[in-house]
C-alpha atoms as a PDB file:
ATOM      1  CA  UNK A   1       0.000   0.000   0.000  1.00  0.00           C
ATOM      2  CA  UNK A   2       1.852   3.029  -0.929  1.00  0.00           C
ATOM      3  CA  UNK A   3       0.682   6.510   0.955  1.00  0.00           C
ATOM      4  CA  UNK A   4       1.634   9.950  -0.366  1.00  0.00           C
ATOM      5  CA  UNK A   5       1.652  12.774   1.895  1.00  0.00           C
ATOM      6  CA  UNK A   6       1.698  15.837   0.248  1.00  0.00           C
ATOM      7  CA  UNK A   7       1.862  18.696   2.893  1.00  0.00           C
ATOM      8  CA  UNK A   8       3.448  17.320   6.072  1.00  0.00           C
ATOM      9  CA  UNK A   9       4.398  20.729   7.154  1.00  0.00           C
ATOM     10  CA  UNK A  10       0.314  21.103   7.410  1.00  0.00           C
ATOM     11  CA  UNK A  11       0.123  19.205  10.985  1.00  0.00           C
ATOM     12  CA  UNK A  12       4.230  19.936  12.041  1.00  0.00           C
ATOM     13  CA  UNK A  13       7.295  17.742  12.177  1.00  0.00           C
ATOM     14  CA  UNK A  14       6.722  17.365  16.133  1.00  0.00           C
ATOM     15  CA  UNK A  15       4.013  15.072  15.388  1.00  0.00           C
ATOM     16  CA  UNK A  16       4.780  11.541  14.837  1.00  0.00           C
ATOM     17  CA  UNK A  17       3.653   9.904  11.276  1.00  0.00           C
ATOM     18  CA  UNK A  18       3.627   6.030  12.854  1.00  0.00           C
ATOM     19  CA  UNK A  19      -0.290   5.650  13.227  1.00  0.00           C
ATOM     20  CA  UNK A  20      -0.010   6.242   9.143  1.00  0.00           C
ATOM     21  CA  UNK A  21       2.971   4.294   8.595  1.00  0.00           C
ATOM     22  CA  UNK A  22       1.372   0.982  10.312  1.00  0.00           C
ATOM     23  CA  UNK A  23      -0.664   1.010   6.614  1.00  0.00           C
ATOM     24  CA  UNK A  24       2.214   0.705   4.153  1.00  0.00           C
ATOM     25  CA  UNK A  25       4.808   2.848   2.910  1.00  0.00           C
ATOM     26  CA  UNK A  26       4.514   6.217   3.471  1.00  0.00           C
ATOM     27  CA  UNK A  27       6.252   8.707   1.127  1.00  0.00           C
ATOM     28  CA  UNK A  28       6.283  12.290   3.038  1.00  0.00           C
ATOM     29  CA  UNK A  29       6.302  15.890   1.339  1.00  0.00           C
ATOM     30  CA  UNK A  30       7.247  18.667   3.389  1.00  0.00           C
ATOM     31  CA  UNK A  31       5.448  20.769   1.204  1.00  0.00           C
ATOM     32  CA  UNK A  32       4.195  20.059  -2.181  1.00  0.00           C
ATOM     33  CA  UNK A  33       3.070  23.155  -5.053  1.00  0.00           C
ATOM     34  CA  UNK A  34       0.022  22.297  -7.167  1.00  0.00           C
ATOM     35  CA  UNK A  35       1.908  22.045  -9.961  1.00  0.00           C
ATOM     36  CA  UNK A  36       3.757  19.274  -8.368  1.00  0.00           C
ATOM     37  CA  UNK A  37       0.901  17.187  -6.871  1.00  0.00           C
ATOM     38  CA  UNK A  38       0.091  14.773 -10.627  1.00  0.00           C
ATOM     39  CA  UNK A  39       3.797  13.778 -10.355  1.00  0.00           C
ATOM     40  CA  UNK A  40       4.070  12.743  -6.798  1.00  0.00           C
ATOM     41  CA  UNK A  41      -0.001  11.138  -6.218  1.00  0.00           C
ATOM     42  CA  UNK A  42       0.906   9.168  -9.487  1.00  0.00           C
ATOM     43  CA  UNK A  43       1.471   6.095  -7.864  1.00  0.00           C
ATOM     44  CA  UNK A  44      -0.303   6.347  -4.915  1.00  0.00           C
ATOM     45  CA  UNK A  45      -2.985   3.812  -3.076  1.00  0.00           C
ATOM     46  CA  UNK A  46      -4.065   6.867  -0.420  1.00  0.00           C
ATOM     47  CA  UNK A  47      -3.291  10.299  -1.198  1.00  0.00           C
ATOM     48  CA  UNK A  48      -3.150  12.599   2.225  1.00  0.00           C
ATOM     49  CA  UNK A  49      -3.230  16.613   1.460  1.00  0.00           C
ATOM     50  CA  UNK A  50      -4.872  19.532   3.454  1.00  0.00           C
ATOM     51  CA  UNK A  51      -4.699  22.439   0.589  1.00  0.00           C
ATOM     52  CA  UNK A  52      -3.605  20.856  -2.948  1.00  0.00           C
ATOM     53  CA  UNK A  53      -5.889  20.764  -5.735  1.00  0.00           C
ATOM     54  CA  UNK A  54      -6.860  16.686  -6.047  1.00  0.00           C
ATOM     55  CA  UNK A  55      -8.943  17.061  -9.296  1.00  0.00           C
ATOM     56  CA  UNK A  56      -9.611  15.732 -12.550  1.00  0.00           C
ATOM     57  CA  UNK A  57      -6.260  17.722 -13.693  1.00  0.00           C
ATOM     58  CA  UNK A  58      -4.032  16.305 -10.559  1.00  0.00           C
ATOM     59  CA  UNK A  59      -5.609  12.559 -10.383  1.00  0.00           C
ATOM     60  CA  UNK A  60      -6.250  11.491 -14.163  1.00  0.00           C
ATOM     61  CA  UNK A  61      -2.727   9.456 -14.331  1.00  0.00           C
ATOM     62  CA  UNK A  62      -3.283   8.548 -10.589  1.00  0.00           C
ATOM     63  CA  UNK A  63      -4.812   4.692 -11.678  1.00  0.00           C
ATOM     64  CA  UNK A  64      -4.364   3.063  -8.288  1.00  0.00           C
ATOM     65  CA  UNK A  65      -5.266   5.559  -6.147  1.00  0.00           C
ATOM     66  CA  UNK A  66      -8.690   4.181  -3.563  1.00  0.00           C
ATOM     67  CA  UNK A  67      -8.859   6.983  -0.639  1.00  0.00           C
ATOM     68  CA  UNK A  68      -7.935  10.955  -0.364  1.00  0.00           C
ATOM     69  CA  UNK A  69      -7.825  11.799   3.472  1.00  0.00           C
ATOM     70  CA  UNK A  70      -7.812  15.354   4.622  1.00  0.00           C
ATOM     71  CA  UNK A  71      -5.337  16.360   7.117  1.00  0.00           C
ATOM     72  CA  UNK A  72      -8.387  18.764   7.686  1.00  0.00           C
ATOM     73  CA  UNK A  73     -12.391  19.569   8.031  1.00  0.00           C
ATOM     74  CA  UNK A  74     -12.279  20.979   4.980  1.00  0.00           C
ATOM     75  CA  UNK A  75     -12.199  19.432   1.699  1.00  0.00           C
ATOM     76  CA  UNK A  76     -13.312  22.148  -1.126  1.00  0.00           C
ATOM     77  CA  UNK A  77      -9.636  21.411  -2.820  1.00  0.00           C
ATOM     78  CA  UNK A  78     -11.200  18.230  -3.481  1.00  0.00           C
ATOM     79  CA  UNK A  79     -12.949  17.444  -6.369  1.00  0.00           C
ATOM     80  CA  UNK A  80     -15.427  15.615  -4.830  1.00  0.00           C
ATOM     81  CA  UNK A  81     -17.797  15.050  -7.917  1.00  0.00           C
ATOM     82  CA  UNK A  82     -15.169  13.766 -10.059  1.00  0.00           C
ATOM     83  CA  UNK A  83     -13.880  11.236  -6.621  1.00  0.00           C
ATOM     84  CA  UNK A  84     -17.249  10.110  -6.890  1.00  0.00           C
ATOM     85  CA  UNK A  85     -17.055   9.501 -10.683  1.00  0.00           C
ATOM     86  CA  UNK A  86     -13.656   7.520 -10.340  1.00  0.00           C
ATOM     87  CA  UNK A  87     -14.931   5.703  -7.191  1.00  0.00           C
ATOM     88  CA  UNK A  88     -12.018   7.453  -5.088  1.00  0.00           C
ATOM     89  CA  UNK A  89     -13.374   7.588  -0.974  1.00  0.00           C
ATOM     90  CA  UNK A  90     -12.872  10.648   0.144  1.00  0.00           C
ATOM     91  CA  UNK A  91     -12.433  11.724   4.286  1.00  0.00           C
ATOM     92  CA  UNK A  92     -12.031  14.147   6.160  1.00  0.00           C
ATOM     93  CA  UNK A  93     -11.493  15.111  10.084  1.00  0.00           C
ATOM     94  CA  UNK A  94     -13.824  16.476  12.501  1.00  0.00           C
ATOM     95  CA  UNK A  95     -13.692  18.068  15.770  1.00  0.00           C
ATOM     96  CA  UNK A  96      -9.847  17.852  16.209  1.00  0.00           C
ATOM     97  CA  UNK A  97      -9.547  20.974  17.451  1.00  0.00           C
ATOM     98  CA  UNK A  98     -12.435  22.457  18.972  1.00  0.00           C
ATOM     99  CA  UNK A  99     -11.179  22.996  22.281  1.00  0.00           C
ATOM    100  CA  UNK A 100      -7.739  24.424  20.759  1.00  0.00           C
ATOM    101  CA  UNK A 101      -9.832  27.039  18.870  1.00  0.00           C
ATOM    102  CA  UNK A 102     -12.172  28.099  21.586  1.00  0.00           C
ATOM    103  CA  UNK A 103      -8.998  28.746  23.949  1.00  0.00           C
ATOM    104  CA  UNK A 104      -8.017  30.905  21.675  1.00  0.00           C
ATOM    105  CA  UNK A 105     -11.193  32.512  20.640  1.00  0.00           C
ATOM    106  CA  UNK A 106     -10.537  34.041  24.522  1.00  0.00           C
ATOM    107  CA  UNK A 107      -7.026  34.930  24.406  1.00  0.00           C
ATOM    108  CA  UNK A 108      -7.460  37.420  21.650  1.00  0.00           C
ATOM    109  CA  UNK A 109     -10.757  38.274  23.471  1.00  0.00           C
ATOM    110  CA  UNK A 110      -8.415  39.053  26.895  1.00  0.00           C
ATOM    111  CA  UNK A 111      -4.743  40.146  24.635  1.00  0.00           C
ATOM    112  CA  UNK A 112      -7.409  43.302  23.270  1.00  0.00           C
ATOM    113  CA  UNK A 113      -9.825  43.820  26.254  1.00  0.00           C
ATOM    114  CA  UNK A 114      -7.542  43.855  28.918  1.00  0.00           C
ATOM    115  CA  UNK A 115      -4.672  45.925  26.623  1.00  0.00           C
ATOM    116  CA  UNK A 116      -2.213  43.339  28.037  1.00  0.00           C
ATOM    117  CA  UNK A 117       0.585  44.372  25.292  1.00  0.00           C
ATOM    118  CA  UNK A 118       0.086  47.936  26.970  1.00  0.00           C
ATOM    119  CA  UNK A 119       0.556  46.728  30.727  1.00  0.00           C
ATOM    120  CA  UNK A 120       3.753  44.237  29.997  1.00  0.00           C
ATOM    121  CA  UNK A 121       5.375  47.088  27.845  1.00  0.00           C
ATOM    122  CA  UNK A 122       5.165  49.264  30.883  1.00  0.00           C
ATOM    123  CA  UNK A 123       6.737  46.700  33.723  1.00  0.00           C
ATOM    124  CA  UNK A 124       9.133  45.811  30.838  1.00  0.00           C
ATOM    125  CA  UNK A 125      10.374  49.409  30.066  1.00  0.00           C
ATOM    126  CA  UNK A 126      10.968  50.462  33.339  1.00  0.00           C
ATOM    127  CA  UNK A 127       8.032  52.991  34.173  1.00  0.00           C
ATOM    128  CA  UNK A 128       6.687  50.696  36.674  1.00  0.00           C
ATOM    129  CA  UNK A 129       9.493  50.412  38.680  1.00  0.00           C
ATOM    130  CA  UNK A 130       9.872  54.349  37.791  1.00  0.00           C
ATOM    131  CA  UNK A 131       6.601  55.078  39.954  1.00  0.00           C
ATOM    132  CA  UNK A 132       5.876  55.201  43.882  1.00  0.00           C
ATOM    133  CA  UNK A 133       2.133  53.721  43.568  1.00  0.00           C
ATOM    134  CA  UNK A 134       1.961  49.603  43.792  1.00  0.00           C
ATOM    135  CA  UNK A 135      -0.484  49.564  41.206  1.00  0.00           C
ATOM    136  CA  UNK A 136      -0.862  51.428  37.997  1.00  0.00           C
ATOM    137  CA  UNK A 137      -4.326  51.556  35.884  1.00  0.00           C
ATOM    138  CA  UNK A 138      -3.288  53.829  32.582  1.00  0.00           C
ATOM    139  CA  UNK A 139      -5.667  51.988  30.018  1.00  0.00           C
ATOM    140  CA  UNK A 140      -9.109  51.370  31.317  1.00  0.00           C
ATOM    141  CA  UNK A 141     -10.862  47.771  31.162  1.00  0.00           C
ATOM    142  CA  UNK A 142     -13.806  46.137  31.835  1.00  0.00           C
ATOM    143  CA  UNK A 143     -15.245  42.945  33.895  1.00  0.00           C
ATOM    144  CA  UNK A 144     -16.407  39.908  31.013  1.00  0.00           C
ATOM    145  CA  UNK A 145     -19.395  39.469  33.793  1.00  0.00           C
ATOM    146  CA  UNK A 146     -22.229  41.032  32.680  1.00  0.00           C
ATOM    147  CA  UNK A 147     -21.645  41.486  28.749  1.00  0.00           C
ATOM    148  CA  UNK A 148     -23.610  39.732  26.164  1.00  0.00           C
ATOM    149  CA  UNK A 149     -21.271  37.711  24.300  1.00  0.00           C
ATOM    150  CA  UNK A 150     -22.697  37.069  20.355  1.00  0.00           C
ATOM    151  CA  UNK A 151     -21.662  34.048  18.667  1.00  0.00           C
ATOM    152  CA  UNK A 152     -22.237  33.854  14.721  1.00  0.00           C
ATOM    153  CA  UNK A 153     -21.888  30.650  13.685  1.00  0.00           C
ATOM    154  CA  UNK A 154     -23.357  27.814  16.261  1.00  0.00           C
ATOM    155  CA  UNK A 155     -21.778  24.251  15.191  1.00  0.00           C
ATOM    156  CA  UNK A 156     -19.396  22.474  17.729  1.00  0.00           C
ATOM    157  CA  UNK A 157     -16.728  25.634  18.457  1.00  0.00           C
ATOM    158  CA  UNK A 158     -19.515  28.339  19.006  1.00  0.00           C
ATOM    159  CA  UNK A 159     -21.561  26.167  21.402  1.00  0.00           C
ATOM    160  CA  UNK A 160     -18.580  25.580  23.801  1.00  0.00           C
ATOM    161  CA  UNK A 161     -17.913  28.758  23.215  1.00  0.00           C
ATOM    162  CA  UNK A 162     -21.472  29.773  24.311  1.00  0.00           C
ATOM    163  CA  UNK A 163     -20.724  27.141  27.126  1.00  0.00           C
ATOM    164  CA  UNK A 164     -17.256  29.753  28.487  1.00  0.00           C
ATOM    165  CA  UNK A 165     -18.719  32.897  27.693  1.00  0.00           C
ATOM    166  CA  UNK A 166     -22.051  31.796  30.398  1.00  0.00           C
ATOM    167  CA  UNK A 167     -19.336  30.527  32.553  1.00  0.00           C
ATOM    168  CA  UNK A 168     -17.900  33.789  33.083  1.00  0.00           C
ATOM    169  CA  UNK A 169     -21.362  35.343  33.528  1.00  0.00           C
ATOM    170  CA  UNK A 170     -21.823  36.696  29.924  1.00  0.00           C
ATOM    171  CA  UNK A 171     -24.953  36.573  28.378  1.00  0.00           C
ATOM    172  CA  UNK A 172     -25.157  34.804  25.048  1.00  0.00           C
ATOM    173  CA  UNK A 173     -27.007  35.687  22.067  1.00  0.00           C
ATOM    174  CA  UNK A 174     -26.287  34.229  18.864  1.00  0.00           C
ATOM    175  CA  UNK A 175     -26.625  33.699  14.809  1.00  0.00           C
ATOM    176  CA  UNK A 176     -27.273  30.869  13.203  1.00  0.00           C
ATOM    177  CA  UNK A 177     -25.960  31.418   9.556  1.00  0.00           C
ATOM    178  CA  UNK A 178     -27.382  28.518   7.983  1.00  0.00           C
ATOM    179  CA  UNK A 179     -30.717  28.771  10.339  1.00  0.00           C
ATOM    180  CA  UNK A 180     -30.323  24.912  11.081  1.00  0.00           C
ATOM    181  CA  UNK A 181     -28.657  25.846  14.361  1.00  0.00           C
ATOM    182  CA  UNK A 182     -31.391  27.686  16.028  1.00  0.00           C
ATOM    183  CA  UNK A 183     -31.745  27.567  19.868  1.00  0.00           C
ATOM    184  CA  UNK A 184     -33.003  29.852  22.608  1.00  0.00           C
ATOM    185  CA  UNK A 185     -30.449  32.017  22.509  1.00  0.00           C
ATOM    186  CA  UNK A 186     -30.810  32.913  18.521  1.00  0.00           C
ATOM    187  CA  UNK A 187     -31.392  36.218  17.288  1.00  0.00           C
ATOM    188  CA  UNK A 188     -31.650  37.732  14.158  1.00  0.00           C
ATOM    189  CA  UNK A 189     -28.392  39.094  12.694  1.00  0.00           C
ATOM    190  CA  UNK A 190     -29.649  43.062  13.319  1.00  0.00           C
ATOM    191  CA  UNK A 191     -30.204  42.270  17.313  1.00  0.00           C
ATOM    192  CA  UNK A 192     -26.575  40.576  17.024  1.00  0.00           C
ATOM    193  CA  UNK A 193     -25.016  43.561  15.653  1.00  0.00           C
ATOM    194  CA  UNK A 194     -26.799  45.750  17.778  1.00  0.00           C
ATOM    195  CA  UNK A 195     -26.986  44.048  21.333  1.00  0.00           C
ATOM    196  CA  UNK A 196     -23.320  42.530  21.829  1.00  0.00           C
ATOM    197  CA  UNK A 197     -20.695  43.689  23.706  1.00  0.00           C
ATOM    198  CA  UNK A 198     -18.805  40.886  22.045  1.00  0.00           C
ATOM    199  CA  UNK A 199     -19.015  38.981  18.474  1.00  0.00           C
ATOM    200  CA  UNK A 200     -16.882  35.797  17.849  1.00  0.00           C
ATOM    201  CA  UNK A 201     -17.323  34.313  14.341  1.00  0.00           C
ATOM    202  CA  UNK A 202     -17.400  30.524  14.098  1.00  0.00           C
ATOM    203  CA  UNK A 203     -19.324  30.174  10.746  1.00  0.00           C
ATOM    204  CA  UNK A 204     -18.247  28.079   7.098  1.00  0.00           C
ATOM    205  CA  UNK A 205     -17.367  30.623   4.095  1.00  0.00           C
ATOM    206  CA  UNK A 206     -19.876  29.952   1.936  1.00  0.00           C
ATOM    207  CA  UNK A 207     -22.420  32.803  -0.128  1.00  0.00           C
ATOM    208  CA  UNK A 208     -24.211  33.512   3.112  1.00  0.00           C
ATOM    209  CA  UNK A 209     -21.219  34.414   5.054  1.00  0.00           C
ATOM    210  CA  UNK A 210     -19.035  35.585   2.347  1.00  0.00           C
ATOM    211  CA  UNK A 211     -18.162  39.600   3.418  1.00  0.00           C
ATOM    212  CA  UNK A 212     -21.301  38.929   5.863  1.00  0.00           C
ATOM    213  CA  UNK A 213     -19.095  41.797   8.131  1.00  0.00           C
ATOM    214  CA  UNK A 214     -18.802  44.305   6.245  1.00  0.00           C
ATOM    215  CA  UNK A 215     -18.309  48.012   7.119  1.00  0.00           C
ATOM    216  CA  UNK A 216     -22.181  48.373   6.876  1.00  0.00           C
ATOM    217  CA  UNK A 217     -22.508  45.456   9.783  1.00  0.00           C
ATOM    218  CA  UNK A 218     -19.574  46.731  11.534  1.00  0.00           C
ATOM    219  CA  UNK A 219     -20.827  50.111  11.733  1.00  0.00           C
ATOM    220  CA  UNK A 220     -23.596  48.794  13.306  1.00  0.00           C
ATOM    221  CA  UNK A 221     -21.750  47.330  16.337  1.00  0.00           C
ATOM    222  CA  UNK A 222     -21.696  49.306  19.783  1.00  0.00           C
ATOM    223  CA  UNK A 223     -18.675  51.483  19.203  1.00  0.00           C
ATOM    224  CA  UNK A 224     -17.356  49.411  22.398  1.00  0.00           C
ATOM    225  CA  UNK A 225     -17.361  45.943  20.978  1.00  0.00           C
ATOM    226  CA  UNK A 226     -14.394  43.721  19.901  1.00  0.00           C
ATOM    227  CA  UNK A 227     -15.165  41.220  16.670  1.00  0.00           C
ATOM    228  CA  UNK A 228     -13.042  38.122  17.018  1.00  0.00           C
ATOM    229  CA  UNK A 229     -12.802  36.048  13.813  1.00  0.00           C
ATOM    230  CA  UNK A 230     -11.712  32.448  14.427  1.00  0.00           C
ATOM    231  CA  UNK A 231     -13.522  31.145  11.484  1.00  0.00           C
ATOM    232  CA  UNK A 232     -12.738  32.528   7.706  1.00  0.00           C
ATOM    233  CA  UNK A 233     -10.997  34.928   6.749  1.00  0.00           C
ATOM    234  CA  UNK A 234     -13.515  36.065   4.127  1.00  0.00           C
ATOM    235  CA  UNK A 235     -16.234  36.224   5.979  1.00  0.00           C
ATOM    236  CA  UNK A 236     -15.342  39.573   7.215  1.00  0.00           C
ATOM    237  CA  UNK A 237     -14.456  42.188   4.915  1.00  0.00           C
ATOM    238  CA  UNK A 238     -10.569  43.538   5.577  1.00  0.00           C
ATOM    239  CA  UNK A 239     -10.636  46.772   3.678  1.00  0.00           C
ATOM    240  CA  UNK A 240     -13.814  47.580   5.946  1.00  0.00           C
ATOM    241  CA  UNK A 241     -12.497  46.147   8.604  1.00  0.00           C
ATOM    242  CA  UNK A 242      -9.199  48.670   8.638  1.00  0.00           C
ATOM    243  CA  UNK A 243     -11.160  51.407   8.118  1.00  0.00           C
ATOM    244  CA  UNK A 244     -14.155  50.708  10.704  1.00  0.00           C
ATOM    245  CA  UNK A 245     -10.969  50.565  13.068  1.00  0.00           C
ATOM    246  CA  UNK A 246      -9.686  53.577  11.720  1.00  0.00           C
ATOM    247  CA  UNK A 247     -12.476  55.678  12.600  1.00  0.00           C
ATOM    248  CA  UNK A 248     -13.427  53.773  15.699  1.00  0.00           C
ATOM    249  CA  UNK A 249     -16.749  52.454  14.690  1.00  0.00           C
ATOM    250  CA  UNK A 250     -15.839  49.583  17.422  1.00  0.00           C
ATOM    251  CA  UNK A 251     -13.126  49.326  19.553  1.00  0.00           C
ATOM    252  CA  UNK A 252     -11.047  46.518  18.722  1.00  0.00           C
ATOM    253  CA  UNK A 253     -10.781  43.350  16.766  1.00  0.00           C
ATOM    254  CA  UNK A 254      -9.100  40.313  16.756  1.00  0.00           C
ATOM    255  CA  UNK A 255      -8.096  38.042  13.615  1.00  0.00           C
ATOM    256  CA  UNK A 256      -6.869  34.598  13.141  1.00  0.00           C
ATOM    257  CA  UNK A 257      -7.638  34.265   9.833  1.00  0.00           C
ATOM    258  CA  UNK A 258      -7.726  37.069   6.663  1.00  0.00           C
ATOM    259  CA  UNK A 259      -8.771  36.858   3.305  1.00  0.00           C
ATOM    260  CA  UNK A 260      -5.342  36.338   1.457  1.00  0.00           C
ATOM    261  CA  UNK A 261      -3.356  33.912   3.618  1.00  0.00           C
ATOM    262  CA  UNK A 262      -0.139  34.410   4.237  1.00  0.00           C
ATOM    263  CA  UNK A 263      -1.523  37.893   4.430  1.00  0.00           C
ATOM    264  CA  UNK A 264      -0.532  40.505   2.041  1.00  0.00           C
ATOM    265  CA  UNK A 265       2.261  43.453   2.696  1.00  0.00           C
ATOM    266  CA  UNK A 266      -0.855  45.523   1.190  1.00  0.00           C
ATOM    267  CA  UNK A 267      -3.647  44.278   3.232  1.00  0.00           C
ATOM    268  CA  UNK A 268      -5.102  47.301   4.555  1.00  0.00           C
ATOM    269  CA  UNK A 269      -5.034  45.916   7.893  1.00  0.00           C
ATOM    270  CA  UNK A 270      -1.420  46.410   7.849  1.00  0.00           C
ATOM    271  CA  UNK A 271      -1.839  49.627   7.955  1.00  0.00           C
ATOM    272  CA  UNK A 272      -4.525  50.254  10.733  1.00  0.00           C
ATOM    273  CA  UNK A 273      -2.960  53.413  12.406  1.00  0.00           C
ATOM    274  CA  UNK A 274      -3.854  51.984  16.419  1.00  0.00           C
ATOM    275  CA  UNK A 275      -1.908  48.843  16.166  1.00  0.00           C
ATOM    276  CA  UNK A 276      -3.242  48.197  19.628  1.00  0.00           C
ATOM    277  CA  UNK A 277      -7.038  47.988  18.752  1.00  0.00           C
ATOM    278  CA  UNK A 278      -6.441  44.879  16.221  1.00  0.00           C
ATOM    279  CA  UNK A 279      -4.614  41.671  16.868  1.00  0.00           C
ATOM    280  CA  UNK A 280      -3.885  39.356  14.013  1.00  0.00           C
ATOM    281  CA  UNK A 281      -2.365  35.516  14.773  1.00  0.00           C
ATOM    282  CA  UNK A 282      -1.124  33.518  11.851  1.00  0.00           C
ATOM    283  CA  UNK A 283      -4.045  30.908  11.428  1.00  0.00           C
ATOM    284  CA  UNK A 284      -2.741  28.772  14.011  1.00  0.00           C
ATOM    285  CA  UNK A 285      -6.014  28.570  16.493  1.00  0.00           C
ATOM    286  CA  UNK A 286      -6.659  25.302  15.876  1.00  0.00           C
ATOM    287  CA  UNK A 287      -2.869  23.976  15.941  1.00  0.00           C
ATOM    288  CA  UNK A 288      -2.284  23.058  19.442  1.00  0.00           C
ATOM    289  CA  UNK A 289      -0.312  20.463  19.808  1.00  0.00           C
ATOM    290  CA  UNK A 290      -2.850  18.075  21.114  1.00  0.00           C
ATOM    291  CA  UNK A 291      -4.843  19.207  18.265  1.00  0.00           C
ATOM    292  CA  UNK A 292      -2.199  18.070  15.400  1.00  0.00           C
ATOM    293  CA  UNK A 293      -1.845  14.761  17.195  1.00  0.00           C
ATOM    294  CA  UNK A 294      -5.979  14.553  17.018  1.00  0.00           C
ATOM    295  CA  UNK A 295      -5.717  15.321  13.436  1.00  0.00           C
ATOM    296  CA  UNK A 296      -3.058  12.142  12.177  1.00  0.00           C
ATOM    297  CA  UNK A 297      -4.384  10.010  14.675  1.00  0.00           C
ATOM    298  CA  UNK A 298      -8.376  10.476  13.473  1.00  0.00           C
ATOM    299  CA  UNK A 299      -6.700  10.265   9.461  1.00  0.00           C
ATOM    300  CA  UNK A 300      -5.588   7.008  10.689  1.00  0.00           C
ATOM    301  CA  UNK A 301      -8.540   5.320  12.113  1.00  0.00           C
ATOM    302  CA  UNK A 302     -10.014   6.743   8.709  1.00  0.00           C
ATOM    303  CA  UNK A 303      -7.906   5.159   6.789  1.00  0.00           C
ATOM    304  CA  UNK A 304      -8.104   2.140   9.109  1.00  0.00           C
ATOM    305  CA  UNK A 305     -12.178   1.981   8.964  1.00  0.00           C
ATOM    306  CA  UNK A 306     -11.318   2.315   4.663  1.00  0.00           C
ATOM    307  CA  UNK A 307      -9.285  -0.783   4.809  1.00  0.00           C
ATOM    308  CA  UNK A 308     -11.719  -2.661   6.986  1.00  0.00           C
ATOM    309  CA  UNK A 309     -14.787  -1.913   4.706  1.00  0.00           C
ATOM    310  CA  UNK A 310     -16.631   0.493   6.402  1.00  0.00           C
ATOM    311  CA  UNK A 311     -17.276   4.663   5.788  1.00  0.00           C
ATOM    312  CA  UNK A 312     -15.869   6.509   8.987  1.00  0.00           C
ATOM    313  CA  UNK A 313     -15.913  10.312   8.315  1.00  0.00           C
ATOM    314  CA  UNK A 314     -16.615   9.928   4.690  1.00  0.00           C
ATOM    315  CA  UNK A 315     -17.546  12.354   2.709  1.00  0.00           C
ATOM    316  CA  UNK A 316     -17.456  10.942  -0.776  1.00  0.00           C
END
């Protein structure tokens, strides 16, 4: 059984491969270019990518080839209609890192609200050991307890996030996107905008949610609120998001994802003037280290459950 792994950089090269090696022969890619993937899937039995086109183009010379596993939820690189056609199974992996991107859904929430980079720079520099007072206050913050936290997006991450937020006595209101996720604590996407104190987005890109914040919907945000996207980078508009910022239509925001990823030198959020009022991470929410593990170990049983006849996380 040979198994081609075309982005191993896409999970780390902490993480151990042996869970996928106890298959066949693995052949590993630390990174692969899609004008590289026909060549190397060629010979393959099980094909294992995260971002690389697997298409009609990529997989016509690719005879032996039985299962594509995603080192990911996501699978719109795959051409799932043309899988389908060739009889290639196609799998994905769910709920790997849920808890990884709700922690972190927070720690942007606390990095902006509580203007931490503010408070270290001033121990750090010396004008806290400069002063006679034990305590020093300089940017004001507020308690979590008591805000109304708004959630857009309610699949697995934005009901544990619901979960935290009540935890720390917020009240939740949220979205459902898709309107299948509708519970007591839905509202309509006006009373969202209008009623939280904070918005974390947890919604699939799709043509509901594409630019779904944009500097209309920001605008009408309290001009107190922090938006935290954890979800996709095109759901919220960047150009409107720098200049919503700009003029202080709300008061912060913080981004794990953008629309052009790695982001742009030009991306007007480069050049948001308060550099304190926006914090942007490098798309790594959901990469904890637990998380990665999650994500070989759940391809494996996939490929496992394949093997053994049966359709585990299949998706084609």
């Amino acid at each position: 059984m040979n198994i081609v792994i075309l982005e191993r950089n896409s999970v780390g090269d902490d993480i151990s491969m042996e869970p996928v090696r106890a298959f066949g022969n693995v052949t590993e890619y630390t990174d692969t270019t899609p004008d590289t993937v026909a060549e190397r899937v060629k010979d393959a039995d099980i094909v294992i990518a995260n971002k690389m086109p697997l298409n009609e183009n990529t997989l016509k010379d690719a005879e032996k080839v039985k299962l594509i596993c995603e080192f990911a939820t996501g699978y719109d690189n795959i051409d799932t209609a043309y899988c389908k056609e060739r009889g290639i199974a196609v799998c994905n992996v769910r709920g790997y890192s849920t808890e990884a991107v709700v922690q972190h859904t927070f720690a942007l929430y606390f990095y902006l609200s509580e203007h931490l980079p503010y408070y270290d720079d001033y121990v750090k520099s010396g004008s806290y050991s400069a002063q006679p007072l034990f305590t020093h206050y300089g940017m004001h913050f507020n308690e979590l307890s008591g805000k109304t936290w708004g959630i857009a997006g309610m699949g697995n991450i934005g009901k544990r996030v619901a979960q935290i937020a009540g935890a720390f006595g917020c009240k939740v209101i949220s979205y459902s996107t898709s309107g299948k996720n509708e519970s007591e604590s839905s509202v309509s996407f006006d009373e969202l905008l209008e009623y939280s104190d904070v918005i974390s987005l947890h919604c699939p890109l799709n043509e509901k949610t594409l630019h779904l914040f944009d500097y209309d919907a920001i605008c009408r945000m309290k001009d107190s609120a922090i938006l935290i996207n954890v979800a996709r980078g095109k759901v919220v508009d960047n150009a409107d998001l720098a200049r919503a910022l700009d003029e202080g239509r709300i008061a912060a925001a913080g981004l794990d994802v953008i629309e052009e990823e790695p982001i742009s030198k030009d991306n007007p959020l480069m050049k948001v003037r308060d550099k304190d009022r926006l914090i942007i991470t490098p798309h790594m929410a959901w990469a904890s280290t637990e998380a990665r593990g999650r994500c070989v170990a759940e391809c494996a049983k996939n490929i496992a459950s394949f093997l053994n006849g049966t359709s585990r996380s299949r998706v084609v």
